[in-house]
PDB file of N, CA and C in Angstrom:
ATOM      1  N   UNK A   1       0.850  -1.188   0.000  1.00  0.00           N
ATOM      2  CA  UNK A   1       0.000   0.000   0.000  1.00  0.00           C
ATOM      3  C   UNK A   1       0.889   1.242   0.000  1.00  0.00           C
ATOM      4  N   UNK A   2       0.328   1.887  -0.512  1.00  0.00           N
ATOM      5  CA  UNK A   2       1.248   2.955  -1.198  1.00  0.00           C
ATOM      6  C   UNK A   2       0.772   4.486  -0.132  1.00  0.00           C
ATOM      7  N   UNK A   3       1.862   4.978   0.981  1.00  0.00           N
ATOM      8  CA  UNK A   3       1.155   6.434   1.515  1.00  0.00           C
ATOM      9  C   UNK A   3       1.993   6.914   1.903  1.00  0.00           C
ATOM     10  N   UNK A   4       1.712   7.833   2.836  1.00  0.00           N
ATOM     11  CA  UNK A   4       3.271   8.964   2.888  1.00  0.00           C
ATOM     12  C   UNK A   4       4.703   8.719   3.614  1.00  0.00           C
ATOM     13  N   UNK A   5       4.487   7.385   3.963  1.00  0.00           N
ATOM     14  CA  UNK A   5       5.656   6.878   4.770  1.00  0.00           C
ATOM     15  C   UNK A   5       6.540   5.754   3.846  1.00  0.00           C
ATOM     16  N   UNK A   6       5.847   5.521   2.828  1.00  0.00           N
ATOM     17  CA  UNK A   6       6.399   4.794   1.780  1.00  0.00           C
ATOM     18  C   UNK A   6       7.539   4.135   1.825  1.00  0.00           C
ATOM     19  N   UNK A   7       7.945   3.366   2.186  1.00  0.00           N
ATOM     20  CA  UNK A   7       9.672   2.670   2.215  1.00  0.00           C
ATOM     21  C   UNK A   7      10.205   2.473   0.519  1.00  0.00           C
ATOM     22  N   UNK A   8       9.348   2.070  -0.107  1.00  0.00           N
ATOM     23  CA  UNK A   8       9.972   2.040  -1.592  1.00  0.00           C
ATOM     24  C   UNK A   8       9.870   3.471  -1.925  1.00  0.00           C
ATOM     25  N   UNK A   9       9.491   4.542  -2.195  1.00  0.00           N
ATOM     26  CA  UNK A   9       9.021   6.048  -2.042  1.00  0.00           C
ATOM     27  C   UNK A   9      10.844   6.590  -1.889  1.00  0.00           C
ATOM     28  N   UNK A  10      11.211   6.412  -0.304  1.00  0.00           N
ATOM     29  CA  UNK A  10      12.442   6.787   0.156  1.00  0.00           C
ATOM     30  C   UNK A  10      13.794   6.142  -0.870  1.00  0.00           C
ATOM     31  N   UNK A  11      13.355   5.021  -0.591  1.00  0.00           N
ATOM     32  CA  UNK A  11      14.348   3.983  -1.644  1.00  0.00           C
ATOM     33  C   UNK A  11      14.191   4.401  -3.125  1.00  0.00           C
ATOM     34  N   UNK A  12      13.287   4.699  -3.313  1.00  0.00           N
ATOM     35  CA  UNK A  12      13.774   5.602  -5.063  1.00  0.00           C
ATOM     36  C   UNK A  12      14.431   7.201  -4.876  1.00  0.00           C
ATOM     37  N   UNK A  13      13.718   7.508  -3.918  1.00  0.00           N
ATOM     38  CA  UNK A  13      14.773   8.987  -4.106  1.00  0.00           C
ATOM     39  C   UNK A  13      16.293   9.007  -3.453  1.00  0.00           C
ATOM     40  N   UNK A  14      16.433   7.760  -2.879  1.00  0.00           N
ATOM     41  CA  UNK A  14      17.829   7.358  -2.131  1.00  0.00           C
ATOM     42  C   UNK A  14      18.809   7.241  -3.709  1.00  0.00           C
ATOM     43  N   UNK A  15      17.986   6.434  -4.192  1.00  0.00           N
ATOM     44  CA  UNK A  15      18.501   6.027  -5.430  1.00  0.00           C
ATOM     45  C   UNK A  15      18.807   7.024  -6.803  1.00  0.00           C
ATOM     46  N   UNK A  16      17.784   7.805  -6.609  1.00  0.00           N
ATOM     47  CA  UNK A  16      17.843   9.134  -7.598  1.00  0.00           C
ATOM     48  C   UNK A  16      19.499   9.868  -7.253  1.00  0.00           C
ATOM     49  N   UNK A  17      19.166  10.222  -5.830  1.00  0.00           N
ATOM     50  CA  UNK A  17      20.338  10.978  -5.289  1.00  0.00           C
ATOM     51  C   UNK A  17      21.344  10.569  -5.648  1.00  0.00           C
ATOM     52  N   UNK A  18      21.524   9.471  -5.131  1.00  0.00           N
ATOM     53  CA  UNK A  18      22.622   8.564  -5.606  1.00  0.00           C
ATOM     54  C   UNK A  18      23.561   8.716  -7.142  1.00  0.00           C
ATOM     55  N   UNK A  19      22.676   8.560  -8.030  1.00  0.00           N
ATOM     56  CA  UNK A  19      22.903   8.863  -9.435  1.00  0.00           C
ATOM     57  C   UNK A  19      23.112   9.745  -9.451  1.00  0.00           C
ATOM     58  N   UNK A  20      22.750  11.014  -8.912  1.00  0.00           N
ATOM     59  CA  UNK A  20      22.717  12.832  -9.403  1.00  0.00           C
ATOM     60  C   UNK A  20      24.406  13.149  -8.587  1.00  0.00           C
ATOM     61  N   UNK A  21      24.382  12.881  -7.620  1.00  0.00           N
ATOM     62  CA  UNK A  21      25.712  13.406  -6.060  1.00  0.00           C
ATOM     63  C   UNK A  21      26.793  12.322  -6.003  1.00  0.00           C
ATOM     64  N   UNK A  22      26.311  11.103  -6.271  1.00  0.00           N
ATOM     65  CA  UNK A  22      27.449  10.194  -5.560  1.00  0.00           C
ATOM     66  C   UNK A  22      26.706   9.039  -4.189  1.00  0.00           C
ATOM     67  N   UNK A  23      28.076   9.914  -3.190  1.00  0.00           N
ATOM     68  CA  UNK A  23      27.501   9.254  -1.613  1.00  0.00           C
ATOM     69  C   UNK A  23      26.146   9.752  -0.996  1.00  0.00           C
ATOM     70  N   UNK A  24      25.571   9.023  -0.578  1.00  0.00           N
ATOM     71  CA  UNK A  24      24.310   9.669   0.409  1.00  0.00           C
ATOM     72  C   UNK A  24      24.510   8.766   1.253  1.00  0.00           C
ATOM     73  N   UNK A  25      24.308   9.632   2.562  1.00  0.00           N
ATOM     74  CA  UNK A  25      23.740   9.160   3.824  1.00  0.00           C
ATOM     75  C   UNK A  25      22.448   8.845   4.223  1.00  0.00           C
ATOM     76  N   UNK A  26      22.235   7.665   4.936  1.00  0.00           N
ATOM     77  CA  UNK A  26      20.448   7.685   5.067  1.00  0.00           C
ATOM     78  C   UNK A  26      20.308   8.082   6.701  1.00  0.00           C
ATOM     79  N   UNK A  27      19.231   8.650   7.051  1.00  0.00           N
ATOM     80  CA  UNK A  27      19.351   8.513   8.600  1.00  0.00           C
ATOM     81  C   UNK A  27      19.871   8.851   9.077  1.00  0.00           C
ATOM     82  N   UNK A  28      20.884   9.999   8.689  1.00  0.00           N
ATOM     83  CA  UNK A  28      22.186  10.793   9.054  1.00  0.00           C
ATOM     84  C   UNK A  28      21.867  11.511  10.172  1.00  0.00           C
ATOM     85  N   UNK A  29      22.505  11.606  11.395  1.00  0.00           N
ATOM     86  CA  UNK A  29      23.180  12.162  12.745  1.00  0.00           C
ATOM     87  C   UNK A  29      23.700  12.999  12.016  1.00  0.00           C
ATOM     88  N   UNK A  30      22.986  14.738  12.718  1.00  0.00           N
ATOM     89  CA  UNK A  30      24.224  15.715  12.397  1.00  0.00           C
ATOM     90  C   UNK A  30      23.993  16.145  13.968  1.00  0.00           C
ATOM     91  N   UNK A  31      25.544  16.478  14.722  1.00  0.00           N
ATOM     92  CA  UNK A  31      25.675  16.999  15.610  1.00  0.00           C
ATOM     93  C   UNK A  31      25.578  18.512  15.484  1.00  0.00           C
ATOM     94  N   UNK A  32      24.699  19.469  15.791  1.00  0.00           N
ATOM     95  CA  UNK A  32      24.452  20.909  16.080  1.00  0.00           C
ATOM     96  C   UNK A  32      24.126  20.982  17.253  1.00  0.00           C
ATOM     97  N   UNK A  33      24.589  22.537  17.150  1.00  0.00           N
ATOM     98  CA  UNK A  33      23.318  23.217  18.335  1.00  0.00           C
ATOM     99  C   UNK A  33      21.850  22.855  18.049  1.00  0.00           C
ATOM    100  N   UNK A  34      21.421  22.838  19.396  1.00  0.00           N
ATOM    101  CA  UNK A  34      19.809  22.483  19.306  1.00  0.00           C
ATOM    102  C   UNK A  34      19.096  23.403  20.099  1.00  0.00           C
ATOM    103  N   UNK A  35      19.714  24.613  20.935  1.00  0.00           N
ATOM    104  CA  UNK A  35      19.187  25.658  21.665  1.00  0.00           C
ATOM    105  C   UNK A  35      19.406  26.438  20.934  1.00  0.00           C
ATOM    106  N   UNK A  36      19.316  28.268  21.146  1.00  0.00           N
ATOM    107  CA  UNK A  36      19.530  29.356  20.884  1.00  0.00           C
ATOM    108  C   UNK A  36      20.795  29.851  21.434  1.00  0.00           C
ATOM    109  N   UNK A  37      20.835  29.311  22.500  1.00  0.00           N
ATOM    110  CA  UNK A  37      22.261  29.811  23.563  1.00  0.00           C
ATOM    111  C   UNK A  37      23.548  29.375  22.793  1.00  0.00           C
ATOM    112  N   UNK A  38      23.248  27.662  21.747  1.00  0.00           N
ATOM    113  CA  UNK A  38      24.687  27.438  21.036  1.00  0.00           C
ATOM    114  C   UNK A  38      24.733  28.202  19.811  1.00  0.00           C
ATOM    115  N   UNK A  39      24.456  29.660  19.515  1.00  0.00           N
ATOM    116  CA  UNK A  39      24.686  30.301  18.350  1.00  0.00           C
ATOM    117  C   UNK A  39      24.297  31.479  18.899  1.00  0.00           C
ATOM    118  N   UNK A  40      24.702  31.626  20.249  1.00  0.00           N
ATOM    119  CA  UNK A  40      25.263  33.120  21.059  1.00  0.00           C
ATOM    120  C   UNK A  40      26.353  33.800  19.834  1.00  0.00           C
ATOM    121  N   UNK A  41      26.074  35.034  19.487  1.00  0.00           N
ATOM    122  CA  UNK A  41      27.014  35.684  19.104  1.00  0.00           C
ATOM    123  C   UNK A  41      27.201  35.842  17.417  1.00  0.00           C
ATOM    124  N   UNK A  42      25.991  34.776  16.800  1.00  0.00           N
ATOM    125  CA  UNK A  42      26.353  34.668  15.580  1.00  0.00           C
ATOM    126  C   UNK A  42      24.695  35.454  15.029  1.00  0.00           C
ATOM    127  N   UNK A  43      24.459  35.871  14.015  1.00  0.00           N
ATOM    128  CA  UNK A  43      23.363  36.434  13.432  1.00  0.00           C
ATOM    129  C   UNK A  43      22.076  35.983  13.361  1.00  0.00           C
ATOM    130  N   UNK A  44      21.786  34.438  13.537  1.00  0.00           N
ATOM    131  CA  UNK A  44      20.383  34.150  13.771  1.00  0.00           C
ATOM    132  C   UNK A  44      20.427  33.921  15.518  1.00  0.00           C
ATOM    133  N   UNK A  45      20.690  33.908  16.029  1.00  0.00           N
ATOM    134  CA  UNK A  45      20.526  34.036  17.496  1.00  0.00           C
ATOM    135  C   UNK A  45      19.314  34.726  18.130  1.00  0.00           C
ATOM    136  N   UNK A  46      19.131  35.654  17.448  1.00  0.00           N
ATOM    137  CA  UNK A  46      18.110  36.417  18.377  1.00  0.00           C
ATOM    138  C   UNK A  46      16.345  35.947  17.461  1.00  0.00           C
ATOM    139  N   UNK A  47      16.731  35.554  16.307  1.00  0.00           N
ATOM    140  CA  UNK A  47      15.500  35.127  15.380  1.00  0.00           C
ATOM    141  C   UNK A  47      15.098  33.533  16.719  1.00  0.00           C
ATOM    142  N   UNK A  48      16.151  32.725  16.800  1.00  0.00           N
ATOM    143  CA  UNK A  48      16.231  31.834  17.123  1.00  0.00           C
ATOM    144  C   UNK A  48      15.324  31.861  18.473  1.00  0.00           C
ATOM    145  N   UNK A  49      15.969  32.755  19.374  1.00  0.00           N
ATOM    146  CA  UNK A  49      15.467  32.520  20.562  1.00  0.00           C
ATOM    147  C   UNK A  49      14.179  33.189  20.189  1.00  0.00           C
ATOM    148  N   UNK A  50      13.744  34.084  19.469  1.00  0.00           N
ATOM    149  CA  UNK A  50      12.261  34.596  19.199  1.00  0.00           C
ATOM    150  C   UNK A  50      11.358  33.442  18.803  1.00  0.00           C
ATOM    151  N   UNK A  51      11.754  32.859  18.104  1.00  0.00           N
ATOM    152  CA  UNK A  51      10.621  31.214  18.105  1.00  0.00           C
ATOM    153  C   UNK A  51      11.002  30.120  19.026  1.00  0.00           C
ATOM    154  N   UNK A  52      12.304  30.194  19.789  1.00  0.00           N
ATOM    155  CA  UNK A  52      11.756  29.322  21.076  1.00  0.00           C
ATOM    156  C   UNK A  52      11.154  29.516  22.494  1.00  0.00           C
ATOM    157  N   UNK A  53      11.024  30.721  22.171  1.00  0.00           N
ATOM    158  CA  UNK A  53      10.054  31.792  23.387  1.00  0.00           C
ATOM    159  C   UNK A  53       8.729  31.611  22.823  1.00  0.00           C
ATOM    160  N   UNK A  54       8.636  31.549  21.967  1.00  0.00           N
ATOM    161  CA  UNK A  54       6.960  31.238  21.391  1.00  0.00           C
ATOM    162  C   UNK A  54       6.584  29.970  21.331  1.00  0.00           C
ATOM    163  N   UNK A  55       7.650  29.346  21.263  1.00  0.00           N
ATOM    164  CA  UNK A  55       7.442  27.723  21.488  1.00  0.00           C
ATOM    165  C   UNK A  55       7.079  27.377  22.774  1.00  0.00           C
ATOM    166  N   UNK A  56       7.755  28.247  23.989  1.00  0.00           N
ATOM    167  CA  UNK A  56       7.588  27.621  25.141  1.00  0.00           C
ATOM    168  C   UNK A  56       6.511  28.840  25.677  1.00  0.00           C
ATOM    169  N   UNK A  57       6.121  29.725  25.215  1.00  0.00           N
ATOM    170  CA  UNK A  57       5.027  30.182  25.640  1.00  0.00           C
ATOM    171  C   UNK A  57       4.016  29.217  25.103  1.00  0.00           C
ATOM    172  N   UNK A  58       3.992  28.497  23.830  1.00  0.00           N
ATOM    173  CA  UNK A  58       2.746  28.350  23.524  1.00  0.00           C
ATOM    174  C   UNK A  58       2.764  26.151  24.592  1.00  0.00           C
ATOM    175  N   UNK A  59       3.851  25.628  24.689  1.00  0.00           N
ATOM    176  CA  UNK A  59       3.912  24.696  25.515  1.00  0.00           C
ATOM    177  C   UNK A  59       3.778  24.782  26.674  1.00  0.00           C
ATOM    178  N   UNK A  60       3.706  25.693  27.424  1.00  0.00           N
ATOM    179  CA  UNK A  60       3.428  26.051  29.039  1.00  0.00           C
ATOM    180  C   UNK A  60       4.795  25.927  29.529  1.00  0.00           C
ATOM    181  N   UNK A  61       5.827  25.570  29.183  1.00  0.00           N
ATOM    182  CA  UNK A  61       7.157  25.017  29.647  1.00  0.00           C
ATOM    183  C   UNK A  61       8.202  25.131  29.250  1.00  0.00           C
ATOM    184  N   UNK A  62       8.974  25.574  30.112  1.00  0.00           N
ATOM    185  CA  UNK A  62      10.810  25.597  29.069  1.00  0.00           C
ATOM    186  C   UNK A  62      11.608  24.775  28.710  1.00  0.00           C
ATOM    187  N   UNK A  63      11.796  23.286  29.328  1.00  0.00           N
ATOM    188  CA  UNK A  63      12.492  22.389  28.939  1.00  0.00           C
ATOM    189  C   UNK A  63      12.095  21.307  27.860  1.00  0.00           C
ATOM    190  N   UNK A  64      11.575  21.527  26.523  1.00  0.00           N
ATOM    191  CA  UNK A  64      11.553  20.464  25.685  1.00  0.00           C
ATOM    192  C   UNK A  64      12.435  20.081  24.533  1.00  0.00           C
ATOM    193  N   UNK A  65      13.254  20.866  24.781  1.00  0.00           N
ATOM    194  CA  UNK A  65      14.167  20.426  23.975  1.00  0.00           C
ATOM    195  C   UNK A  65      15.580  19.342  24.312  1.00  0.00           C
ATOM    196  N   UNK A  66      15.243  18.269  23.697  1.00  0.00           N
ATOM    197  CA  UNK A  66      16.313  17.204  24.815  1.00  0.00           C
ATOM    198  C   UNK A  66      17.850  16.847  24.016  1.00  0.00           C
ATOM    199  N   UNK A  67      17.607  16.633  22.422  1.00  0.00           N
ATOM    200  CA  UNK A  67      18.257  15.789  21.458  1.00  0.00           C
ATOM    201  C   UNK A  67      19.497  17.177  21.005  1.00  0.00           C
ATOM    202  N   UNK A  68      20.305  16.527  20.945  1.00  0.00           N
ATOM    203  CA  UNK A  68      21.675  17.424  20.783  1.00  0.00           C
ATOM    204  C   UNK A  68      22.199  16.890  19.523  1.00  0.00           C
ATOM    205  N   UNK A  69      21.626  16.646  19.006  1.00  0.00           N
ATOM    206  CA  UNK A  69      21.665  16.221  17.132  1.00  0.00           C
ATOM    207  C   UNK A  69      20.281  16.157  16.749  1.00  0.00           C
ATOM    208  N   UNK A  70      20.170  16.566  14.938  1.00  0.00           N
ATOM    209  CA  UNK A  70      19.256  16.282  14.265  1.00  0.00           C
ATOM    210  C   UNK A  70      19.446  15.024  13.196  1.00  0.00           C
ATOM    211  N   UNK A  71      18.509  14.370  13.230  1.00  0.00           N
ATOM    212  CA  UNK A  71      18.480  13.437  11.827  1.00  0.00           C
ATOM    213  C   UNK A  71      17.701  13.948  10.680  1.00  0.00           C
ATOM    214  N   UNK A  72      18.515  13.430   9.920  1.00  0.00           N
ATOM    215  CA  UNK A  72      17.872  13.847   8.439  1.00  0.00           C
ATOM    216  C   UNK A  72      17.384  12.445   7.395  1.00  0.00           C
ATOM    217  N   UNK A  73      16.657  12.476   7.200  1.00  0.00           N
ATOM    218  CA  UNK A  73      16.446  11.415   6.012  1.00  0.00           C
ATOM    219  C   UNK A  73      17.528  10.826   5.486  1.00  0.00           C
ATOM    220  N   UNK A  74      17.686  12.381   4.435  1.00  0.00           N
ATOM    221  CA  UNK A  74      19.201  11.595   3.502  1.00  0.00           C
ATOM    222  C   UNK A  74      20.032  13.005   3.718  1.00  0.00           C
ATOM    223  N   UNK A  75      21.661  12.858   3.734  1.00  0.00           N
ATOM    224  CA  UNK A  75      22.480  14.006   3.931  1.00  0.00           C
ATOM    225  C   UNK A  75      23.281  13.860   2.461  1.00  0.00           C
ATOM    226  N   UNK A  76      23.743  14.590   1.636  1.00  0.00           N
ATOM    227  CA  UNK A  76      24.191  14.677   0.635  1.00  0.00           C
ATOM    228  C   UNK A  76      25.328  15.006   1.113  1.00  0.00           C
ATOM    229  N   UNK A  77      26.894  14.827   1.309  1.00  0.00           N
ATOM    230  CA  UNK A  77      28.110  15.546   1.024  1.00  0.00           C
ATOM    231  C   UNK A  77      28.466  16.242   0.676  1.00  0.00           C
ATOM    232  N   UNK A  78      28.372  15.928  -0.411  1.00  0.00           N
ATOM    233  CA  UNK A  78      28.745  16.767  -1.652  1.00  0.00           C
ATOM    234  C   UNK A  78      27.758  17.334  -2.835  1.00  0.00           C
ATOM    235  N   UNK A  79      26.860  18.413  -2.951  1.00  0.00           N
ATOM    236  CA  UNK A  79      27.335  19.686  -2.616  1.00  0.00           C
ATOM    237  C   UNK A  79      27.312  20.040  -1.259  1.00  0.00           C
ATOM    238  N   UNK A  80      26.595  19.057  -0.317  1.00  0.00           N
ATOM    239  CA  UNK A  80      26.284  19.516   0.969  1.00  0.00           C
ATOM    240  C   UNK A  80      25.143  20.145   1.084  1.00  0.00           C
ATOM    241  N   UNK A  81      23.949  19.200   1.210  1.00  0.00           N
ATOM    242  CA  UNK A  81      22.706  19.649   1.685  1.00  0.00           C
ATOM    243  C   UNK A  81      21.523  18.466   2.482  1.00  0.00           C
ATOM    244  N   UNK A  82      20.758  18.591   2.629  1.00  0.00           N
ATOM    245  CA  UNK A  82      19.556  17.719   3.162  1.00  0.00           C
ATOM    246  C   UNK A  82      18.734  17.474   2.910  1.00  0.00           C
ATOM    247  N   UNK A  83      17.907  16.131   2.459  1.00  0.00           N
ATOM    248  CA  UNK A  83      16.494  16.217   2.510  1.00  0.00           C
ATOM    249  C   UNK A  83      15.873  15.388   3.503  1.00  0.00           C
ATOM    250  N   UNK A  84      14.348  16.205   3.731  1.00  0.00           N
ATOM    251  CA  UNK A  84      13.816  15.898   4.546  1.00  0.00           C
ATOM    252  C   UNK A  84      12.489  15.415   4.683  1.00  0.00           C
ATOM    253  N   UNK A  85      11.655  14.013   4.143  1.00  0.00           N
ATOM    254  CA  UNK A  85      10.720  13.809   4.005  1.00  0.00           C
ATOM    255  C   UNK A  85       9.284  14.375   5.243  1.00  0.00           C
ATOM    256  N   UNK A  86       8.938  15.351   4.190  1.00  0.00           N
ATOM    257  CA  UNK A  86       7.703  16.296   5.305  1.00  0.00           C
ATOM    258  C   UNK A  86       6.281  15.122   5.441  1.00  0.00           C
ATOM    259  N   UNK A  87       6.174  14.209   6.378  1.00  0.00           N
ATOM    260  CA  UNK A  87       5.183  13.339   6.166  1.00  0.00           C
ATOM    261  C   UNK A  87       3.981  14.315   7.624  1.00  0.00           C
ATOM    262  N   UNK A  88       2.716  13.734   7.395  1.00  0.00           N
ATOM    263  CA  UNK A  88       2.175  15.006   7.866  1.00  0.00           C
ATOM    264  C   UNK A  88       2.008  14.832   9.719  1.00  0.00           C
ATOM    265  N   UNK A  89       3.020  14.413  10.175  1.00  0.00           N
ATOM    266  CA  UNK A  89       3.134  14.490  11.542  1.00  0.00           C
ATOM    267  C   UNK A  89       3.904  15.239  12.061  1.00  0.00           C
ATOM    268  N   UNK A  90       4.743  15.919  11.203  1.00  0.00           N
ATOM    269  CA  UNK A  90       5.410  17.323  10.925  1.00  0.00           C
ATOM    270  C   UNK A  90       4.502  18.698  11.217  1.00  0.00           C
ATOM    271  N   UNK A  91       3.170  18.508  10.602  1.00  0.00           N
ATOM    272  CA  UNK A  91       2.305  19.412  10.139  1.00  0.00           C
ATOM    273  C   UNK A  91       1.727  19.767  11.093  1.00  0.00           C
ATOM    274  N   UNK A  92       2.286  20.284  12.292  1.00  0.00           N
ATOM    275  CA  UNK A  92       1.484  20.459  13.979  1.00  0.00           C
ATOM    276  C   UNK A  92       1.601  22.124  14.462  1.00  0.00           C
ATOM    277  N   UNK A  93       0.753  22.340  15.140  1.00  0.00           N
ATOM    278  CA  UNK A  93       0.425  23.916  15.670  1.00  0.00           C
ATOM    279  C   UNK A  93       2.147  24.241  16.021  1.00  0.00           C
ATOM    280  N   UNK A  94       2.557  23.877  16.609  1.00  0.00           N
ATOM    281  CA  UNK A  94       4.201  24.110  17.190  1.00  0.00           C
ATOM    282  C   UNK A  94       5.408  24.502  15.707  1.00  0.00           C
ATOM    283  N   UNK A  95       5.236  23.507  14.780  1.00  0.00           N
ATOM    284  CA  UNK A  95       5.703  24.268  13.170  1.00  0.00           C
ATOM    285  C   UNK A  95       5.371  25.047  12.686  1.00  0.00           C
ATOM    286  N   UNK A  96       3.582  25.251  12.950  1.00  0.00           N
ATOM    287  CA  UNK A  96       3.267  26.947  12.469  1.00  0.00           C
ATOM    288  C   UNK A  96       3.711  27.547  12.984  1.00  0.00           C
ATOM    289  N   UNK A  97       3.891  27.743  14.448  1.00  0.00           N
ATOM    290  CA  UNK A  97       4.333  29.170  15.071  1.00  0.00           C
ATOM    291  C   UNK A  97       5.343  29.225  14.534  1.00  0.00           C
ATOM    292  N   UNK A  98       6.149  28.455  14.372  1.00  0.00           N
ATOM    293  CA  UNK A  98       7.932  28.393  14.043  1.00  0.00           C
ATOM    294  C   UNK A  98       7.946  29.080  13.044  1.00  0.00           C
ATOM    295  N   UNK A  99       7.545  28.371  11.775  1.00  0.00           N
ATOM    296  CA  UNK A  99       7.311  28.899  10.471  1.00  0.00           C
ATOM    297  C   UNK A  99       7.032  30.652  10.325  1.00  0.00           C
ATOM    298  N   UNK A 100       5.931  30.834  11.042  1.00  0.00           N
ATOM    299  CA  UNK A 100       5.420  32.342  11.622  1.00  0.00           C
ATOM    300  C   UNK A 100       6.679  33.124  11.746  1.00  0.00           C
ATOM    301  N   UNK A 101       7.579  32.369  12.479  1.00  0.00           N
ATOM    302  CA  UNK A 101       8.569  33.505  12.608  1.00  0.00           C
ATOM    303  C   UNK A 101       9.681  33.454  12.299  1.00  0.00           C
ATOM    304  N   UNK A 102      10.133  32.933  10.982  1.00  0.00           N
ATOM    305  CA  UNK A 102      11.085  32.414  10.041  1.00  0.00           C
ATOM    306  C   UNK A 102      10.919  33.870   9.411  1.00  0.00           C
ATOM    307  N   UNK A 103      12.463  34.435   9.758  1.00  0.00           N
ATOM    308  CA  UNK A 103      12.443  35.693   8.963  1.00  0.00           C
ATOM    309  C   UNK A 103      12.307  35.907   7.117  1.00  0.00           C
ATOM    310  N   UNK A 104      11.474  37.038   6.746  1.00  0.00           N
ATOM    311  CA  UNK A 104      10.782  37.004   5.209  1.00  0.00           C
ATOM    312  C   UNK A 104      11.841  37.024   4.702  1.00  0.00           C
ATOM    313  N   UNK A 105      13.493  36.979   4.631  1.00  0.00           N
ATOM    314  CA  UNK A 105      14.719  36.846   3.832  1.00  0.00           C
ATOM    315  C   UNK A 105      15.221  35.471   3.842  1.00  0.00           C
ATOM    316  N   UNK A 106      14.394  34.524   4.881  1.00  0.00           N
ATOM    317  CA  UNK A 106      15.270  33.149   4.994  1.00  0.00           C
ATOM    318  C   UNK A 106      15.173  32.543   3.949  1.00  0.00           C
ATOM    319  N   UNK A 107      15.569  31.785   2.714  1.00  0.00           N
ATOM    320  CA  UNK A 107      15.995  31.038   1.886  1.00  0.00           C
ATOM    321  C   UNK A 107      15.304  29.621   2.349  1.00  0.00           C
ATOM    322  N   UNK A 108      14.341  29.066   2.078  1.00  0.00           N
ATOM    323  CA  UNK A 108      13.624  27.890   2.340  1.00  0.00           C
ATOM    324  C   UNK A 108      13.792  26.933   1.065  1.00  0.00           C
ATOM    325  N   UNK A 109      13.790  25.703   1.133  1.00  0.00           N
ATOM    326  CA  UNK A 109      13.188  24.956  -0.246  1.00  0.00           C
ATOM    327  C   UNK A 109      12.220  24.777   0.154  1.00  0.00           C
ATOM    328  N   UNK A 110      11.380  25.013   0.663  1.00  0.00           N
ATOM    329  CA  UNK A 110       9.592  24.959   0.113  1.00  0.00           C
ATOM    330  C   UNK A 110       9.251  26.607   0.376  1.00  0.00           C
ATOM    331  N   UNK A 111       7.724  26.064   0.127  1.00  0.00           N
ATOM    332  CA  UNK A 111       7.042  27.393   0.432  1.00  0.00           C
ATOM    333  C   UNK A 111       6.456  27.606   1.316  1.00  0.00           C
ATOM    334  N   UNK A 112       6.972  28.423   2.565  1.00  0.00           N
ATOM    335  CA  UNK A 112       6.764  29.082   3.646  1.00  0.00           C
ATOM    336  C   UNK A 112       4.824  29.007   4.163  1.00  0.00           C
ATOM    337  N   UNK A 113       4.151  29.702   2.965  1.00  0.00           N
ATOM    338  CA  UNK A 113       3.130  30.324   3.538  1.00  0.00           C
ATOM    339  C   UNK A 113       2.299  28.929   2.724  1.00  0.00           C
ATOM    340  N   UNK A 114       2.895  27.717   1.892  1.00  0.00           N
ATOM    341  CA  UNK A 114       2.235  26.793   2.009  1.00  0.00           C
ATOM    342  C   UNK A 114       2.250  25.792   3.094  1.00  0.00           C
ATOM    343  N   UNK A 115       3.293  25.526   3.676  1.00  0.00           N
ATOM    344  CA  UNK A 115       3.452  24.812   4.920  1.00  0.00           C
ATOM    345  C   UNK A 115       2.665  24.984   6.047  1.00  0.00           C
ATOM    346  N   UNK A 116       3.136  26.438   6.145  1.00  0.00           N
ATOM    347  CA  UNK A 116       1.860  27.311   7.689  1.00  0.00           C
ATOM    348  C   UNK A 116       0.233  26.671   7.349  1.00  0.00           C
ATOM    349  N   UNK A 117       0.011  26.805   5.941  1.00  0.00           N
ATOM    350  CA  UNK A 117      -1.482  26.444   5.749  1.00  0.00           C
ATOM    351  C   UNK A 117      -1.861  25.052   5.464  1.00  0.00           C
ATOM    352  N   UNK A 118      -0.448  24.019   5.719  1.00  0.00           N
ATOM    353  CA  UNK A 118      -0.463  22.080   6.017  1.00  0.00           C
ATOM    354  C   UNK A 118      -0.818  22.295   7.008  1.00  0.00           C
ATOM    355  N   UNK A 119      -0.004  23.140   7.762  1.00  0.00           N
ATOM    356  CA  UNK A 119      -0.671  22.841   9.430  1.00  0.00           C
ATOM    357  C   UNK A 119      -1.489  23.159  10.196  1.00  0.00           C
ATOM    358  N   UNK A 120      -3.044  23.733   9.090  1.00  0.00           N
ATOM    359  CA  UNK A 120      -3.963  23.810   9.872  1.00  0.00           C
ATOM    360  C   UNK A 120      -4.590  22.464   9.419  1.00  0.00           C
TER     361      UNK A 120
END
């Protein structure tokens, strides 16, 4: 059965990539910052902490952030980028706000003000 979690779905675009880049990673661990506090000093910092203040206003709580890496679907090397299968459990009140306050110069591959309107 064919739906948005698709395992053959992933496995063809694993495979696409593959052909287009070379190496791909599946399931790739990238170690980052995962607060606002680890990009003290650098230019999105203050965007940053502006949507995790809205995050934890709109959660009642300050501590939900636990994971000190992100995974990605597939990580490309070389040129060096990510994709990220948006399946719709993604699509939750907590990504709109986020989205909401993704400054109007940020550089997205999708479209901003279509996403906000997945997640109603």
């Amino acid at each position: 059965m064919h739906n948005e979690r698709c395992p053959v779905c992933k496995d063809t675009v694993e495979r696409l990539l593959r052909e287009l880049y070379g190496e791909v990673r599946r399931n790739y661990r990238i170690k980052i910052g995962t607060l606002p506090e680890d990009y003290h000093g650098q230019r999105i910092h203050g965007q940053l902490s502006t949507i995790y203040s809205a995050l934890q206003n709109y959660r009642g709580f300050t501590e939900f952030v636990r994971a000190q890496y992100i995974e990605a679907d597939f990580f490309v090397p070389e040129p060096g980028f990510i994709v990220e299968f948006d399946e719709s459990q993604h699509f939750t009140e907590p990504r709109k706000i986020a989205l909401s306050y993704y400054p109007s110069d940020l550089k997205t591959g999708f479209s901003r003000e279509v996403w906000i309107k997945h997640c109603d």
